[in-house]
C-alpha atoms as a PDB file:
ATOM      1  CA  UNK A   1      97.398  81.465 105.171  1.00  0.00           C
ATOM      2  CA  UNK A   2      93.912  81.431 103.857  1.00  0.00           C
ATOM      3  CA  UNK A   3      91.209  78.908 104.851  1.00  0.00           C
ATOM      4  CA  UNK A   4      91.972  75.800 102.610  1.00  0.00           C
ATOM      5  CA  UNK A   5      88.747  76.300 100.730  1.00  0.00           C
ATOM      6  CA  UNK A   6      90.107  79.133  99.074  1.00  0.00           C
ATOM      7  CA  UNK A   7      93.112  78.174  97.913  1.00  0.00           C
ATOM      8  CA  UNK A   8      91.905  76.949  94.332  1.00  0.00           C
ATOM      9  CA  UNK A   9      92.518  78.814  91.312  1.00  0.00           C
ATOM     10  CA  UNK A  10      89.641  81.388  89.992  1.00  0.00           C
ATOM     11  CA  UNK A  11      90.778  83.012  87.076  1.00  0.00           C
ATOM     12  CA  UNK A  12      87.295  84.409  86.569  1.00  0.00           C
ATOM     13  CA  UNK A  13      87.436  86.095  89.831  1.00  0.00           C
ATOM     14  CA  UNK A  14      90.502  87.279  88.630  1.00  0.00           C
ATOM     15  CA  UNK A  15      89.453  88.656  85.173  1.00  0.00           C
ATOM     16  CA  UNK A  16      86.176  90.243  87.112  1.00  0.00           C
ATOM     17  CA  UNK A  17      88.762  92.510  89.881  1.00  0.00           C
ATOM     18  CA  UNK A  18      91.380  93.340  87.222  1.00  0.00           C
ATOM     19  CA  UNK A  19      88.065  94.925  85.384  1.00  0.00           C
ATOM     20  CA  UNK A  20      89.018  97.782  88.140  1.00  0.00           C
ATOM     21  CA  UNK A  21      92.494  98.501  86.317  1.00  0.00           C
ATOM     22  CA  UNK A  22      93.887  99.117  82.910  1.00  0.00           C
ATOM     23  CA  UNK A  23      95.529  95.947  81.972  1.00  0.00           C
ATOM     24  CA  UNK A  24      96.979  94.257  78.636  1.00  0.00           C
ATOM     25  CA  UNK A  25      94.487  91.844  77.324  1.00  0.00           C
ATOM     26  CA  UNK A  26      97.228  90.006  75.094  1.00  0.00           C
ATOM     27  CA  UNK A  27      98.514  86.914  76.996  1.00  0.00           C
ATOM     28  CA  UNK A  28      96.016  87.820  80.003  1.00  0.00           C
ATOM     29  CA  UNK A  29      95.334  83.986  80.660  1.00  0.00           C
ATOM     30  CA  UNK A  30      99.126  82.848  80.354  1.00  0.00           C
ATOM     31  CA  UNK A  31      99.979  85.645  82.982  1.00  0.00           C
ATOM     32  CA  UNK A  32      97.291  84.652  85.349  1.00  0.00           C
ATOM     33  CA  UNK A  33      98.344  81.239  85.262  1.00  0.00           C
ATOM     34  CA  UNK A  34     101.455  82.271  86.791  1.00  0.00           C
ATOM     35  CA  UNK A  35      99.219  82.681  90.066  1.00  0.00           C
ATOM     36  CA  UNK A  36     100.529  82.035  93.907  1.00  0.00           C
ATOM     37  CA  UNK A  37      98.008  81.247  96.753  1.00  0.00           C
ATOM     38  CA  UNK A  38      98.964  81.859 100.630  1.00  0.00           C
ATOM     39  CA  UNK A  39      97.666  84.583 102.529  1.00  0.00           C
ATOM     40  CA  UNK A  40      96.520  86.082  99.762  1.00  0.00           C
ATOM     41  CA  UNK A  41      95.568  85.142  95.703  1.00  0.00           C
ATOM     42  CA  UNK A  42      98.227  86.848  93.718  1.00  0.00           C
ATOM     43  CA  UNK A  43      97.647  86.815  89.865  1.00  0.00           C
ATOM     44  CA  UNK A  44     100.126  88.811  87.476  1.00  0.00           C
ATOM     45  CA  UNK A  45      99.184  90.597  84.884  1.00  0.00           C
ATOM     46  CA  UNK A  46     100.701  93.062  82.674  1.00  0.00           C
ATOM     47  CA  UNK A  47      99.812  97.137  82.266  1.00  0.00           C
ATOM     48  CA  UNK A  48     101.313  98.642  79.245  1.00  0.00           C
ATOM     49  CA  UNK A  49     103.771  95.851  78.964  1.00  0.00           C
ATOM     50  CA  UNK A  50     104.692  95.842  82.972  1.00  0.00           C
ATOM     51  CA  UNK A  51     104.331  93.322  84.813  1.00  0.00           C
ATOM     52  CA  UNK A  52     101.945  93.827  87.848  1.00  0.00           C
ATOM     53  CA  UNK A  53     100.422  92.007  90.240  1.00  0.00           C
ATOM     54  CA  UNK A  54      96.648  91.782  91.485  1.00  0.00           C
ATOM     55  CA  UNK A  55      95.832  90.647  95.147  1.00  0.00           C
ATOM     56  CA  UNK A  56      92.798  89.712  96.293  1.00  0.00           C
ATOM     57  CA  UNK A  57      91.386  87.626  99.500  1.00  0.00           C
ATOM     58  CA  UNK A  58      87.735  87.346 100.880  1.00  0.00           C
ATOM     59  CA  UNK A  59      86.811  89.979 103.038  1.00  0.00           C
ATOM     60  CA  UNK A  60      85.945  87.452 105.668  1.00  0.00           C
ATOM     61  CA  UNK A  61      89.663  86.525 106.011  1.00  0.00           C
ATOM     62  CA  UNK A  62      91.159  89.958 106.284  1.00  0.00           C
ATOM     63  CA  UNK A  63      90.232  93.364 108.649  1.00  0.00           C
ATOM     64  CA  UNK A  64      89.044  96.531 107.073  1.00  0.00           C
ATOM     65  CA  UNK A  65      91.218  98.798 109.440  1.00  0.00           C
ATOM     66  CA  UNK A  66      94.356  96.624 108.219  1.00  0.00           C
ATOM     67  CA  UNK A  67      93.777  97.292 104.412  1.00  0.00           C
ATOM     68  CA  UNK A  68      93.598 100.637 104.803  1.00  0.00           C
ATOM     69  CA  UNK A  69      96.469 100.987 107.120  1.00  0.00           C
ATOM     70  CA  UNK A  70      98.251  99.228 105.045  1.00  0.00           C
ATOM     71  CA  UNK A  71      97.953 101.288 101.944  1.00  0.00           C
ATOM     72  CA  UNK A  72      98.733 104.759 104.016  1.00  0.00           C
ATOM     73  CA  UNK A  73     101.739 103.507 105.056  1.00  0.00           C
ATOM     74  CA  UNK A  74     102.974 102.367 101.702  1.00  0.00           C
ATOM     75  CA  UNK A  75     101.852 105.984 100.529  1.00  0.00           C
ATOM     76  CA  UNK A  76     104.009 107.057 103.609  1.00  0.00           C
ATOM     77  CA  UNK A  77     107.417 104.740 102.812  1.00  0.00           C
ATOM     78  CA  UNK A  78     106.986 106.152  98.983  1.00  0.00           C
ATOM     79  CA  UNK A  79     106.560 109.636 100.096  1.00  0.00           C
ATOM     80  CA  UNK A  80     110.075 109.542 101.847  1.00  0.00           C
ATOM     81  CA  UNK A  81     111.152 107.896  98.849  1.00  0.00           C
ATOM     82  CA  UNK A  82     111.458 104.030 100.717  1.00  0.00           C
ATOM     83  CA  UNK A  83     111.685 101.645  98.536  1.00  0.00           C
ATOM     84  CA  UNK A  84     108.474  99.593  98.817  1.00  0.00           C
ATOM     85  CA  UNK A  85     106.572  98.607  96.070  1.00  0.00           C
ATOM     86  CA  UNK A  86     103.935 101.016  94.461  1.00  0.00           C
ATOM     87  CA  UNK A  87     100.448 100.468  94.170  1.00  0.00           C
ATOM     88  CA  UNK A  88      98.018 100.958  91.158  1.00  0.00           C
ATOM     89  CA  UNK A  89      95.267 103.049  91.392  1.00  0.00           C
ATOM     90  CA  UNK A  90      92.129 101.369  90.471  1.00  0.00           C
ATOM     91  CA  UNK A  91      90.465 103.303  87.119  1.00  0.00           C
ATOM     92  CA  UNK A  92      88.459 105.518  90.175  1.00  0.00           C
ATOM     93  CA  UNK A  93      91.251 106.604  91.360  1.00  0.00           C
ATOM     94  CA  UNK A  94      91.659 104.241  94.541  1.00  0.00           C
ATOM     95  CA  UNK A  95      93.790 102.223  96.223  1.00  0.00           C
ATOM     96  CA  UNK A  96      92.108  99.418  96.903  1.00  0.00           C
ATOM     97  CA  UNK A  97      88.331  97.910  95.851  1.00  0.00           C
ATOM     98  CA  UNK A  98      85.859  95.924  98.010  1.00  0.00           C
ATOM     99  CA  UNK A  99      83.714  93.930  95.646  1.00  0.00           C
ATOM    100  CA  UNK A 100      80.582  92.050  95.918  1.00  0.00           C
ATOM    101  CA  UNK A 101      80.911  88.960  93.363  1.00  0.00           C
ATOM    102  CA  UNK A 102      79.497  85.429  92.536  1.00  0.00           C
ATOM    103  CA  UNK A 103      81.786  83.914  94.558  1.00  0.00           C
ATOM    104  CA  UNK A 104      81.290  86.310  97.520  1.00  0.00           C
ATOM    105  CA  UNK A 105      83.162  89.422  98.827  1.00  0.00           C
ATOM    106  CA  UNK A 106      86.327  90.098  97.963  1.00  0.00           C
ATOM    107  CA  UNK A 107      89.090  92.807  98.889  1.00  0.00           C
ATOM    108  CA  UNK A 108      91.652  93.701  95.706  1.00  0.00           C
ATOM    109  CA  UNK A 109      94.579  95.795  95.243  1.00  0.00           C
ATOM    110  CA  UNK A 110      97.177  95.730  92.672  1.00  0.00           C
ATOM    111  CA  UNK A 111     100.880  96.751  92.576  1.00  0.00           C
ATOM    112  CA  UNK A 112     103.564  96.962  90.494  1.00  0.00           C
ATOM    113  CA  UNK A 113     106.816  95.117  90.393  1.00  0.00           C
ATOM    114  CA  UNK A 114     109.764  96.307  91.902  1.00  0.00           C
ATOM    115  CA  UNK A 115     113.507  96.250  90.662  1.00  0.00           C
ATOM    116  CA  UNK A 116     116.167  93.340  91.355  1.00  0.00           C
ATOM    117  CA  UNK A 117     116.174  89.752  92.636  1.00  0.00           C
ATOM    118  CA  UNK A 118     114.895  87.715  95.530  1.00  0.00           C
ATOM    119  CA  UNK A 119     117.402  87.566  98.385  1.00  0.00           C
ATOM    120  CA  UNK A 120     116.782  83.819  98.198  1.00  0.00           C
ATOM    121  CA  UNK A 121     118.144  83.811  95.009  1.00  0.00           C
ATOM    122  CA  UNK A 122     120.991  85.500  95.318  1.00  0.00           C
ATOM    123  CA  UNK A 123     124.603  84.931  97.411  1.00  0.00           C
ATOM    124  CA  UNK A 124     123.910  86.811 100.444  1.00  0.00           C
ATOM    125  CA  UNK A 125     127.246  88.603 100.782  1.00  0.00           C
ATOM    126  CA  UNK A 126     128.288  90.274 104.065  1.00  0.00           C
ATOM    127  CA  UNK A 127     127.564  93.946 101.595  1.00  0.00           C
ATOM    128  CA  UNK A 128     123.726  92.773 100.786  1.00  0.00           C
ATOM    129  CA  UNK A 129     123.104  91.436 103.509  1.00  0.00           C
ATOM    130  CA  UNK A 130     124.057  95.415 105.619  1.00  0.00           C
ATOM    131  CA  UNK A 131     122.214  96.707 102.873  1.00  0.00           C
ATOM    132  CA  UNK A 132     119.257  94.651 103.672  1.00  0.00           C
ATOM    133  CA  UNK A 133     119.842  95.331 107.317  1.00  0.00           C
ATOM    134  CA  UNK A 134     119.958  98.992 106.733  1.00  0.00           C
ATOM    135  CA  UNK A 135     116.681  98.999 105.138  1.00  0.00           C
ATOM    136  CA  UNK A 136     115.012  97.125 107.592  1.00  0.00           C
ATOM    137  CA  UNK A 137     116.530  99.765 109.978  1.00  0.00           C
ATOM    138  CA  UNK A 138     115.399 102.553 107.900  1.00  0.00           C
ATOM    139  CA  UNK A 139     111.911 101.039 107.583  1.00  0.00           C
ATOM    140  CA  UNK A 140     111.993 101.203 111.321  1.00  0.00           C
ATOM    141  CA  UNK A 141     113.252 105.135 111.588  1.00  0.00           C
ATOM    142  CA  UNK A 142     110.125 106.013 109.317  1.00  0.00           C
ATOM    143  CA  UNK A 143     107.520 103.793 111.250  1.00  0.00           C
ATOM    144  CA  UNK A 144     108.506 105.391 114.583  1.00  0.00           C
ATOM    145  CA  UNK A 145     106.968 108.814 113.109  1.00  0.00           C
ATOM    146  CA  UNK A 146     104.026 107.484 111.553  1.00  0.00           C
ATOM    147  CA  UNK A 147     101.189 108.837 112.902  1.00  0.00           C
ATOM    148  CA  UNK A 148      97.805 107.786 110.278  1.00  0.00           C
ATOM    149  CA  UNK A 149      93.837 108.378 111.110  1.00  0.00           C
ATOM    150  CA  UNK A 150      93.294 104.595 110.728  1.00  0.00           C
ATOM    151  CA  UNK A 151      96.024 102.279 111.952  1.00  0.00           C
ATOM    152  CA  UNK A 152      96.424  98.837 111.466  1.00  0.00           C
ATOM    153  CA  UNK A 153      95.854  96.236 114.309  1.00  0.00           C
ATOM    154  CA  UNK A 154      97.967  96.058 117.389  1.00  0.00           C
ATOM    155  CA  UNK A 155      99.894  93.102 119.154  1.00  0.00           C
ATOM    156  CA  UNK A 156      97.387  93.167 121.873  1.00  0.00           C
ATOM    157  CA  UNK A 157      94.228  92.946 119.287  1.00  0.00           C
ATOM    158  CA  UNK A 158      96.352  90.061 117.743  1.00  0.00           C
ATOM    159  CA  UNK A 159      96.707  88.170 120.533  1.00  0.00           C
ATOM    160  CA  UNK A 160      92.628  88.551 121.225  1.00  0.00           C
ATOM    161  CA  UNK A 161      92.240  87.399 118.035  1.00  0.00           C
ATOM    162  CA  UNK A 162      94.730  84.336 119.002  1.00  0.00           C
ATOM    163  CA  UNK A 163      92.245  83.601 121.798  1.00  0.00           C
ATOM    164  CA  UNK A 164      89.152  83.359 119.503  1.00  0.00           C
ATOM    165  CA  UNK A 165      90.905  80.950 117.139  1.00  0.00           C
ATOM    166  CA  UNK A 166      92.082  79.099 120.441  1.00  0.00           C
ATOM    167  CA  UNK A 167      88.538  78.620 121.690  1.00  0.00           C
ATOM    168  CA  UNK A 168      86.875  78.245 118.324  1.00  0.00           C
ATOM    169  CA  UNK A 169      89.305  75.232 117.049  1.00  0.00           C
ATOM    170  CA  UNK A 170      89.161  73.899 121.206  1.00  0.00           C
ATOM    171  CA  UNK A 171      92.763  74.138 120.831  1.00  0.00           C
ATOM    172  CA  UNK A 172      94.497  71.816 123.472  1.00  0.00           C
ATOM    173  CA  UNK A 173      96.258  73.155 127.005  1.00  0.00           C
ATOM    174  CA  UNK A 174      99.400  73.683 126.034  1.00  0.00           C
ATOM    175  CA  UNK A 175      98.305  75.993 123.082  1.00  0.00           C
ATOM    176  CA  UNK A 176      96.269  78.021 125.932  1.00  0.00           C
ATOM    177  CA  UNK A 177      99.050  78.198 128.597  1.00  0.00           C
ATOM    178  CA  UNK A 178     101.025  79.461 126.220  1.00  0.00           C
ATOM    179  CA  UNK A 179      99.187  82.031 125.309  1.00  0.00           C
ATOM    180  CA  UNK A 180      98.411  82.836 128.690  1.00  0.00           C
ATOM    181  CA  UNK A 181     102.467  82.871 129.205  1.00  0.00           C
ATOM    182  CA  UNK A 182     103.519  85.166 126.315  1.00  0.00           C
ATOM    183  CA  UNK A 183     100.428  87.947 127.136  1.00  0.00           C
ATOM    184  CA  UNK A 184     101.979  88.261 130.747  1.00  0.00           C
ATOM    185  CA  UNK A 185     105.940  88.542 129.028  1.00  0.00           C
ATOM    186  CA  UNK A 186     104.496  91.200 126.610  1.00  0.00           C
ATOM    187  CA  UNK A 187     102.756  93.114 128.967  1.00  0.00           C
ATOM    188  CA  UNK A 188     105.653  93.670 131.304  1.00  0.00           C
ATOM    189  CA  UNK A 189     107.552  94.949 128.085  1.00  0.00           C
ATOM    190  CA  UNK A 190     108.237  98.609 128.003  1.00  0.00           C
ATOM    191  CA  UNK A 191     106.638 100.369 124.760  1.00  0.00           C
ATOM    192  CA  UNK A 192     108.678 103.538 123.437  1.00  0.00           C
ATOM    193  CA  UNK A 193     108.979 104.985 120.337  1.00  0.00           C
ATOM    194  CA  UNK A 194     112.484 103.223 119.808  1.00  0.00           C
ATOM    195  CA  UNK A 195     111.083 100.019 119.988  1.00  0.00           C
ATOM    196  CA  UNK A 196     107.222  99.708 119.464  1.00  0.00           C
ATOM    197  CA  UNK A 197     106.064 100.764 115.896  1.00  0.00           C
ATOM    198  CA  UNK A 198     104.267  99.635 112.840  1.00  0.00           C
ATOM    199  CA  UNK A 199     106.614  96.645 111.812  1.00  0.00           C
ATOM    200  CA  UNK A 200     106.763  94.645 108.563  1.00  0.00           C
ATOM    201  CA  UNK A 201     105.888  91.168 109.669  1.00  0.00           C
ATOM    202  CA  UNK A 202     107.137  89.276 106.793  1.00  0.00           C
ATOM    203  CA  UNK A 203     110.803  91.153 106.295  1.00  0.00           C
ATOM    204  CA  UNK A 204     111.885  87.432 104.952  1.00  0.00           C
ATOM    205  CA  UNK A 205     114.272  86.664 102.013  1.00  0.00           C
ATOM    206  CA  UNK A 206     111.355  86.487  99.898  1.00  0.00           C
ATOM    207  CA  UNK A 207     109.843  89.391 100.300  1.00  0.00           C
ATOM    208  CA  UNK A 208     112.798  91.638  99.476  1.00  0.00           C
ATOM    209  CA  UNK A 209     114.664  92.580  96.219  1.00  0.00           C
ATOM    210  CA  UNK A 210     117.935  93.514  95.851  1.00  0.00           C
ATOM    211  CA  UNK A 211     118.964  95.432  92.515  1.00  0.00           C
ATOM    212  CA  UNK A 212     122.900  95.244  91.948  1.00  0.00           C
ATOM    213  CA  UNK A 213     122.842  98.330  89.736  1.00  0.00           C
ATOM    214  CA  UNK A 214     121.496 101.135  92.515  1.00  0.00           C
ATOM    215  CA  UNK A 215     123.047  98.743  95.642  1.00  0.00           C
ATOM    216  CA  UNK A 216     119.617  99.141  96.949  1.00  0.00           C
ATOM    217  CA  UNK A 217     116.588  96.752  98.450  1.00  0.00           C
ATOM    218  CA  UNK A 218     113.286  96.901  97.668  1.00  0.00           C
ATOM    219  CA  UNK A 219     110.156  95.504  99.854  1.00  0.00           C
ATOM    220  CA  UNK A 220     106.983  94.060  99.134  1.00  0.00           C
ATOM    221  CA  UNK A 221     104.202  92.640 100.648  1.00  0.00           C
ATOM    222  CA  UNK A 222     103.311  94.356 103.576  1.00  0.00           C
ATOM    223  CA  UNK A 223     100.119  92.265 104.383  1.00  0.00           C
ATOM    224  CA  UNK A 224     100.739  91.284 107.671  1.00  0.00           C
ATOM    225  CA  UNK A 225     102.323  93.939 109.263  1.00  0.00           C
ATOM    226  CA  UNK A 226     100.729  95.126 112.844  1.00  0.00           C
ATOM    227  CA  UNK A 227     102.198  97.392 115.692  1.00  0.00           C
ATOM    228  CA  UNK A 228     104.644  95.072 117.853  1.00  0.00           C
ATOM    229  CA  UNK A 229     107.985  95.485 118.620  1.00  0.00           C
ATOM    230  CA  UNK A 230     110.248  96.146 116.318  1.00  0.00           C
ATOM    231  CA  UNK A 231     112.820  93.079 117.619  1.00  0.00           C
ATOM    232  CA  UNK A 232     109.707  90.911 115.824  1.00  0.00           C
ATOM    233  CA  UNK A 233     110.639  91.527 112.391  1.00  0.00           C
ATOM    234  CA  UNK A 234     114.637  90.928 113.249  1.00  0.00           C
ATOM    235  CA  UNK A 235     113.157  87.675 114.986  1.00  0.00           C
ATOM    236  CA  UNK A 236     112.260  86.868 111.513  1.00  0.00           C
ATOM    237  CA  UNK A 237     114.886  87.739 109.461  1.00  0.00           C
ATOM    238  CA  UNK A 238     116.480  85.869 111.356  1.00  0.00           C
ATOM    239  CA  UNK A 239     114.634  82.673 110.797  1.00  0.00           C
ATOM    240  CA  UNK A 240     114.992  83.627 107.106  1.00  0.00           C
ATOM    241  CA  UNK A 241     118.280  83.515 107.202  1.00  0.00           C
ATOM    242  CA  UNK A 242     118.428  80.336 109.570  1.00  0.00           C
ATOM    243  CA  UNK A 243     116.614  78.804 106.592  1.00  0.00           C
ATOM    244  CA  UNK A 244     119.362  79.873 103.991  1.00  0.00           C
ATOM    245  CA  UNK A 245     122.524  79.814 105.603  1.00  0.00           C
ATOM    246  CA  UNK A 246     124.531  77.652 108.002  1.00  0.00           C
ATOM    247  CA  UNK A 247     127.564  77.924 111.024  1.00  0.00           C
ATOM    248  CA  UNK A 248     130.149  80.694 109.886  1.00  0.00           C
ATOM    249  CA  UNK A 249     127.933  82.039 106.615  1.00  0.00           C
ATOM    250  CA  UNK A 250     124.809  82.658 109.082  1.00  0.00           C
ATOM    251  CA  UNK A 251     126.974  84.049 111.670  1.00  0.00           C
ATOM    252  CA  UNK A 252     128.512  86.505 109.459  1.00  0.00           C
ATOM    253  CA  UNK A 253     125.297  87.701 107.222  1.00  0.00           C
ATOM    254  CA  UNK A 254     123.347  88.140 111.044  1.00  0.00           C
ATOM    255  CA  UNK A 255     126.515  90.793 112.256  1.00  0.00           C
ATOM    256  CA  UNK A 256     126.422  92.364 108.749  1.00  0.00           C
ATOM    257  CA  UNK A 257     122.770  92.922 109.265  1.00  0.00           C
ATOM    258  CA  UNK A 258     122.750  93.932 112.579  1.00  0.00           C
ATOM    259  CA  UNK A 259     125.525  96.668 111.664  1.00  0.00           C
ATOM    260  CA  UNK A 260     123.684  97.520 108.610  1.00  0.00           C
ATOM    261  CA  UNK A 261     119.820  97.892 110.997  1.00  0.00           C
ATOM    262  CA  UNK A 262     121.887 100.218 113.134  1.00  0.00           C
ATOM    263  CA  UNK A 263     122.829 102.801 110.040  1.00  0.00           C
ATOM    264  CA  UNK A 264     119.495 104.128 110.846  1.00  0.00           C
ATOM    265  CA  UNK A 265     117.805 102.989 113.680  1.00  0.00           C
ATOM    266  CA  UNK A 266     118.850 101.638 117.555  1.00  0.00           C
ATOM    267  CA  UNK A 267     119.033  98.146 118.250  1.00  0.00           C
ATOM    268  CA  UNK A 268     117.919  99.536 121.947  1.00  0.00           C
ATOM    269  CA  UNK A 269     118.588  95.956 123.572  1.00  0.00           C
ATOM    270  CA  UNK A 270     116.228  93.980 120.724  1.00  0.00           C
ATOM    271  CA  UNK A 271     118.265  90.816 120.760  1.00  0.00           C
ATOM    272  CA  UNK A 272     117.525  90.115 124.133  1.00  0.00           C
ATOM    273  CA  UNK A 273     113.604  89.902 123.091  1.00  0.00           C
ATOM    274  CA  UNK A 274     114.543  88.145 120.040  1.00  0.00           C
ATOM    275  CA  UNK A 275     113.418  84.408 121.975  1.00  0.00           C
ATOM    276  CA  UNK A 276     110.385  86.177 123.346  1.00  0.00           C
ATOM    277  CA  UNK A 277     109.465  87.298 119.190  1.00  0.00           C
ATOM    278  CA  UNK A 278     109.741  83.955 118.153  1.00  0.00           C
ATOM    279  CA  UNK A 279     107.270  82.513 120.768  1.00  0.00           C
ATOM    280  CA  UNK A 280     105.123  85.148 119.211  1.00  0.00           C
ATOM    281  CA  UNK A 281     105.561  84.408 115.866  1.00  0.00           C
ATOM    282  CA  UNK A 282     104.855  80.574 116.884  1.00  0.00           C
ATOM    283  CA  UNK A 283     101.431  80.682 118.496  1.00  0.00           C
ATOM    284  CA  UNK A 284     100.449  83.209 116.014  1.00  0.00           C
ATOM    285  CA  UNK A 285     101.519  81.058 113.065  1.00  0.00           C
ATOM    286  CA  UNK A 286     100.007  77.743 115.405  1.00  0.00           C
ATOM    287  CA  UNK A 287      96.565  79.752 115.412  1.00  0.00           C
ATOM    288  CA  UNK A 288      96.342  80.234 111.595  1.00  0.00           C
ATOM    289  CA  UNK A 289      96.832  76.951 110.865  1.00  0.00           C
ATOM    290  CA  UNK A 290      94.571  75.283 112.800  1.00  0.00           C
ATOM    291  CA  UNK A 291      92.118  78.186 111.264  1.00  0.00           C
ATOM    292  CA  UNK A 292      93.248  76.965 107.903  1.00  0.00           C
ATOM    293  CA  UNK A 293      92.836  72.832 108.319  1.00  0.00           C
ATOM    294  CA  UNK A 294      89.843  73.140 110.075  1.00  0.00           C
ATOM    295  CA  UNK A 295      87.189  72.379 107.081  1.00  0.00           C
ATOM    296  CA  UNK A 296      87.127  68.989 105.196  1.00  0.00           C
ATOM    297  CA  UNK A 297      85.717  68.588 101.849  1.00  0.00           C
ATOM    298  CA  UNK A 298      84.452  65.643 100.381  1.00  0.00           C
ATOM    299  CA  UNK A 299      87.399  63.892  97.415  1.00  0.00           C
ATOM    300  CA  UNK A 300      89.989  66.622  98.038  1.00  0.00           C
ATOM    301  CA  UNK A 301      92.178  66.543  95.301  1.00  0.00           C
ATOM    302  CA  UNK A 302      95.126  64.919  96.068  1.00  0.00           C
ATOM    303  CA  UNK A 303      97.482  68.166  96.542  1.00  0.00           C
ATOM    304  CA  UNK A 304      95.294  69.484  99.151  1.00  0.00           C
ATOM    305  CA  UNK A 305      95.897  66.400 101.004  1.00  0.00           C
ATOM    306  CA  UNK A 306      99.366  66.747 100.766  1.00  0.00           C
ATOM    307  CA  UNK A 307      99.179  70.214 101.790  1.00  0.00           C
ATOM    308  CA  UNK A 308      96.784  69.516 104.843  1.00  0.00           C
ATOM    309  CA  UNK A 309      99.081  66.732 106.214  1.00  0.00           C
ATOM    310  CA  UNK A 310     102.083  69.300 105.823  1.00  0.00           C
ATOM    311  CA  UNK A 311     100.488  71.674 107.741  1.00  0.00           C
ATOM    312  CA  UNK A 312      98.954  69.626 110.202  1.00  0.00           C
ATOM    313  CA  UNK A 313     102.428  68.386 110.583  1.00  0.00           C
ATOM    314  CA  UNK A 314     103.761  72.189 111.428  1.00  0.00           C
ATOM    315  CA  UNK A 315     100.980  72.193 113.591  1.00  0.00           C
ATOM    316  CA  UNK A 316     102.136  69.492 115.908  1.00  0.00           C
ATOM    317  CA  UNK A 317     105.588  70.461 116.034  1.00  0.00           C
ATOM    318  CA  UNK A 318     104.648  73.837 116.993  1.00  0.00           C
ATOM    319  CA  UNK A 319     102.257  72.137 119.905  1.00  0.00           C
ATOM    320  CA  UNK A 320     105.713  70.295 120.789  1.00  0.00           C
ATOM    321  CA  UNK A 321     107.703  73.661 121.635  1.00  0.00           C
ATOM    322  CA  UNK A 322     105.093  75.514 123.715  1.00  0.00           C
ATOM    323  CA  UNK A 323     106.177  75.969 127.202  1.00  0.00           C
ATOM    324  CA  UNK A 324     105.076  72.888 129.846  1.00  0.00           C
ATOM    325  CA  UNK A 325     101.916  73.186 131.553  1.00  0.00           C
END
């Protein structure tokens, strides 16, 4: 999530990026309204009477070498026609813009929308839920032969990066030991092309569509994705589904998704790491938070508040589940 400061509404920001792209003027300010703010500022728009979407975020809270590697592998997945969702190229011709504006620097990128519905608004038969195990799986298979100039950041660099936020927000013991902990369990991990790659990050029920028509899934937001292991994104799928489903349901949509993964790619003993991904995903999620909360501002409106005492509420319970000391 962004630093709290930034997640207010700027619609001028806005209108200044989407100055990069062809866009429909008509209704421009009742499709920006439709904004979402998390880890990034998403405003819709429309092109030609599609509906689009622009993303933006400060270049202080995002890596150069991650934009970029994130937009080559898109350009891969589409190449060998994956299903992700395409971006727009800027009226030069590029992928992506880094802008200098009144309200400081800012990174933007646009994309299309893709086909079908939300998986978290839909049944999630035992069929949907193989195919969104198969893509997953296939999403895999193609990241295990991607080989770009500039790649996005590893595990390792992310869990340096944990260690700054650590010692910047003097982040109490248990936060530290467990860090300490999980660097020693990943490093005695073997890394092999089966099961170390470029992985998704956010593979959640949100982030993919299924379209009834074509039986087929299609995946956005790619934002987060590093190199890890590939039992990471699994690890949170399923937490997704956790979320969704309950006793026999969630039993049966995991084994359907599980069979579906292995259409394409090797499961190669993932499960077993699965408890080991979720510590991960913990600490990682417990360092961006206490990076978000960390600045006050004089008469916060009262949603912030609401949202700061959420998170700082996450915050604790994730101090609760690291390991002892």
């Amino acid at each position: 999530m962004l630093k709290l400061k930034y997640l207010f509404e700027n619609y001028d920001l806005a209108k200044a990026l989407l100055t990069n792209w062809a866009h429909d003027t008509e209704n421009l300010d009742a499709m920006l309204a439709k904004f979402r703010i998390s880890a990034n500022a998403v405003y819709p728009f429309c092109q030609d009477g599609a509906v689009c979407f622009l993303r933006i975020a400060p270049v202080s809270e995002k890596q150069p070498q991650n934009i970029v590697g994130e937009m080559a592998f898109i350009d891969y997945l589409l190449a060998h026609d994956f299903p992700a969702l395409v971006p727009l190229k800027t009226k030069g011709g590029t992928a992506y813009v880094t802008a200098d504006t009144p309200w400081g620097s800012y990174y933007a990128t646009a994309f299309a929308r893709v086909r079908g519905t939300q998986l978290e608004d839909i049944e999630l038969t035992g069929p949907i839920a193989f195919e969104y195990g198969k893509t997953l799986g296939r999403l895999h298979s193609l990241s295990a032969d991607f080989h770009p100039e500039v790649k996005k950041w590893t595990h390792a660099e992310a869990l340096d990066w944990i260690e700054d936020v650590l010692a910047e927000h003097h982040a109490p013991d248990c936060a530290r030991s467990e860090l300490a902990s999980l660097v020693a369990a990943l490093s005695a991990l073997s890394i092999c092309g089966d099961n170390y790659g470029l992985v998704h990050y956010d593979f959640e029920l949100d982030n993919v569509f299924y379209d009834a028509a074509s039986n087929t899934c299609a995946v956005i937001d790619f934002d987060d994705g590093m190199y890890h292991w590939y039992a990471l994104d699994i690890a949170q799928v399923f937490d997704s589904l956790e979320d969704a489903l309950s006793d026999a349901p969630l039993e049966a949509a995991k084994a359907a998704f599980l069979d579906g993964y292995a259409v394409h790619h090797s499961l190669c003993g993932m499960e077993a790491l699965l408890p080991l991904m979720r510590r991960f995903i913990n600490l990682y999620t417990y360092a961006r938070l206490i990076r978000c909360v960390a600045e006050h501002f004089a008469d916060e409106p009262t949603w912030l508040e609401g949202l700061r005492t959420k998170l700082n509420a996450t915050i604790g319970r994730l101090e609760d589940g690291f390991l002892p000391q």
